[in-house]
C-alpha atoms as a PDB file:
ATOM      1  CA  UNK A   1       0.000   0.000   0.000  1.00  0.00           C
ATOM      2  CA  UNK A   2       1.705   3.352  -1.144  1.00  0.00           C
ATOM      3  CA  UNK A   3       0.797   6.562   0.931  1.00  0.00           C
ATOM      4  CA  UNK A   4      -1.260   8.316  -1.717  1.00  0.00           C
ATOM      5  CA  UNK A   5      -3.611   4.720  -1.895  1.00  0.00           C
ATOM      6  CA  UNK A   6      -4.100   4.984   2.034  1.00  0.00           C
ATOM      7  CA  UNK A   7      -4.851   8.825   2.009  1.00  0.00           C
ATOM      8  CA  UNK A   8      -7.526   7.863  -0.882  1.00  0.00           C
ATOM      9  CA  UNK A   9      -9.217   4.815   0.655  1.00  0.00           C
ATOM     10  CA  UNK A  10      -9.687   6.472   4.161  1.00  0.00           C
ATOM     11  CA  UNK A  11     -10.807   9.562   1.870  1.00  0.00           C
ATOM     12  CA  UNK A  12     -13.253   7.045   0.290  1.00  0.00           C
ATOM     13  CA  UNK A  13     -14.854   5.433   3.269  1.00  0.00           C
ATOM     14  CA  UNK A  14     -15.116   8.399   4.910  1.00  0.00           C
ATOM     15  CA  UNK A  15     -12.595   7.742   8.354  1.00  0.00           C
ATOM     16  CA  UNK A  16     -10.624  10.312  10.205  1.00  0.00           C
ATOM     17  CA  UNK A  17      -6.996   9.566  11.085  1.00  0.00           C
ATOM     18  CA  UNK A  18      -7.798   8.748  14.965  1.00  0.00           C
ATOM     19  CA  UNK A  19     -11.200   6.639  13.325  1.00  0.00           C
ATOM     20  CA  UNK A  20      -8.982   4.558  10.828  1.00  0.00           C
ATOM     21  CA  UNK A  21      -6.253   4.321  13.746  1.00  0.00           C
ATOM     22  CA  UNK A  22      -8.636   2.871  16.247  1.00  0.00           C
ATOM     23  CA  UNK A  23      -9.937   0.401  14.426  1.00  0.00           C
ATOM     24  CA  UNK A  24      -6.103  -0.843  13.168  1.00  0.00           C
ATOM     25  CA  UNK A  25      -5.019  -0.979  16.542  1.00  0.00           C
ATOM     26  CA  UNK A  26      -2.443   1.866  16.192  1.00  0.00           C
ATOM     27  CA  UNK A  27      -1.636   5.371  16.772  1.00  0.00           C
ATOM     28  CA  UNK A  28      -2.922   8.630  14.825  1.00  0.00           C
ATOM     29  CA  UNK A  29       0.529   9.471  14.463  1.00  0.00           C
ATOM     30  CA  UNK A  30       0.879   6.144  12.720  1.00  0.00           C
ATOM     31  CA  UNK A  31      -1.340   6.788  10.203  1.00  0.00           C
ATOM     32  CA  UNK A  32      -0.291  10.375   9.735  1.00  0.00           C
ATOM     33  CA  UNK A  33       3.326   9.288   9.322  1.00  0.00           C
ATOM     34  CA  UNK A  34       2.283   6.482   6.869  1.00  0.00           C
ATOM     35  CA  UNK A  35       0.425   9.057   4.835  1.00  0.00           C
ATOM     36  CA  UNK A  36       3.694  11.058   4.273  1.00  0.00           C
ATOM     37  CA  UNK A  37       5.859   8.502   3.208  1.00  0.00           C
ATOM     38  CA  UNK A  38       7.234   6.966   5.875  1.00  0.00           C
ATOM     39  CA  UNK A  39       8.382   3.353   6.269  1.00  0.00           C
ATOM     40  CA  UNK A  40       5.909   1.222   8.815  1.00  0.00           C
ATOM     41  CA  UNK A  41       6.025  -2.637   9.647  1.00  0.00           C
ATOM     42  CA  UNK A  42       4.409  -4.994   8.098  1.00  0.00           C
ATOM     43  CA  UNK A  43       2.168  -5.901  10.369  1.00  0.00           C
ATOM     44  CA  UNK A  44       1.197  -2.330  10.941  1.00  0.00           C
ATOM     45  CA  UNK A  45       0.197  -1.624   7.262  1.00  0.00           C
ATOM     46  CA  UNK A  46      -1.522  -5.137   7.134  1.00  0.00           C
ATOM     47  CA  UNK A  47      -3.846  -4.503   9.886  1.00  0.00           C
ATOM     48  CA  UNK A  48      -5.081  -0.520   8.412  1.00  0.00           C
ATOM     49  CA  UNK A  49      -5.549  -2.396   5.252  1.00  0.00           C
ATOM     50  CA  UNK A  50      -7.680  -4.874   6.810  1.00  0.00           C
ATOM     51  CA  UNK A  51     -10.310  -2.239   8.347  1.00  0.00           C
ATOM     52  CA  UNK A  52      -9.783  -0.448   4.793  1.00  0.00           C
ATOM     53  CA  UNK A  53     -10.400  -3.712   2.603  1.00  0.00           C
ATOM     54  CA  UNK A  54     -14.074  -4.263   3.897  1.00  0.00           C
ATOM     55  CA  UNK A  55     -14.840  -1.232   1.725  1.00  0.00           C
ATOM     56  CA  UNK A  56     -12.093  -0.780  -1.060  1.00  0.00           C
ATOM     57  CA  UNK A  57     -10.036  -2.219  -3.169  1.00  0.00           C
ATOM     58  CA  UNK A  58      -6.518  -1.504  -3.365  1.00  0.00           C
ATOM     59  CA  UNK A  59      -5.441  -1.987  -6.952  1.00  0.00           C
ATOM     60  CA  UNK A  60      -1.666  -2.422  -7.850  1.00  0.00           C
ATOM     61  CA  UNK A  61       0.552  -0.456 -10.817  1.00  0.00           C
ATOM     62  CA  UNK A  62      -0.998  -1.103 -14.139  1.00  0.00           C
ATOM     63  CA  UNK A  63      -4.477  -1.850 -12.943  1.00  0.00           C
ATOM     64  CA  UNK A  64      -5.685   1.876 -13.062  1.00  0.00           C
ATOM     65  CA  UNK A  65      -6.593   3.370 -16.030  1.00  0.00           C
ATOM     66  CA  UNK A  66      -3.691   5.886 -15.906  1.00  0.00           C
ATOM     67  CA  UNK A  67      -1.278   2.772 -15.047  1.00  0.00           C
ATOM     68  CA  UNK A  68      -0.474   4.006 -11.557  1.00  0.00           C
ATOM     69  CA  UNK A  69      -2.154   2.646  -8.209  1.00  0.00           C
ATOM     70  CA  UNK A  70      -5.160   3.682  -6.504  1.00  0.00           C
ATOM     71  CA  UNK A  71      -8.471   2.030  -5.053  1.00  0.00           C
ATOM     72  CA  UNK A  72     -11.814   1.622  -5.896  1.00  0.00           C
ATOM     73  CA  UNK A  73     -15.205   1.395  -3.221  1.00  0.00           C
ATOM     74  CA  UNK A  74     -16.020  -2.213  -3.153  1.00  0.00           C
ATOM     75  CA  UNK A  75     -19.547  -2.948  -4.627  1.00  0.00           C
ATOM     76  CA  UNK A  76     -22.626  -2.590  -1.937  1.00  0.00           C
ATOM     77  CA  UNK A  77     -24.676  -4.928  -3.862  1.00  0.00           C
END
């Protein structure tokens, strides 16, 4: 997950920092730091994109129409 897809999916579903961090089990700061590039564990980014995967998608380089990454909302039917 690059910083610009988790600044985009939290954007998406609607979740403030200290929301998103609550329900990943970390810090605000964590998320805040993640969101301007910095470098976070594995386990750290695994668990934000679990709360963030029951509503998007996180799509990979090339899967985008403009080739880059991004996310889409998940469909609610």
């Amino acid at each position: 997950m690059k910083s610009i897809q988790l600044k985009m999916a939290r954007a998406a579903v609607g979740l403030g920092v200290r929301e998103l961090a609550a329900a990943a089990g970390v810090t605000a700061n964590t998320i805040t730091r993640i969101e301007n590039g910095a470098d976070a564990k594995q386990s750290t980014l695994d668990a934000i994109r679990a709360v963030l995967e029951k509503d998007v998608i996180f799509l990979s380089d090339g899967e985008t129409t403009t080739g880059g990454v991004g996310v889409r909302l998940r469909s609610l039917t």
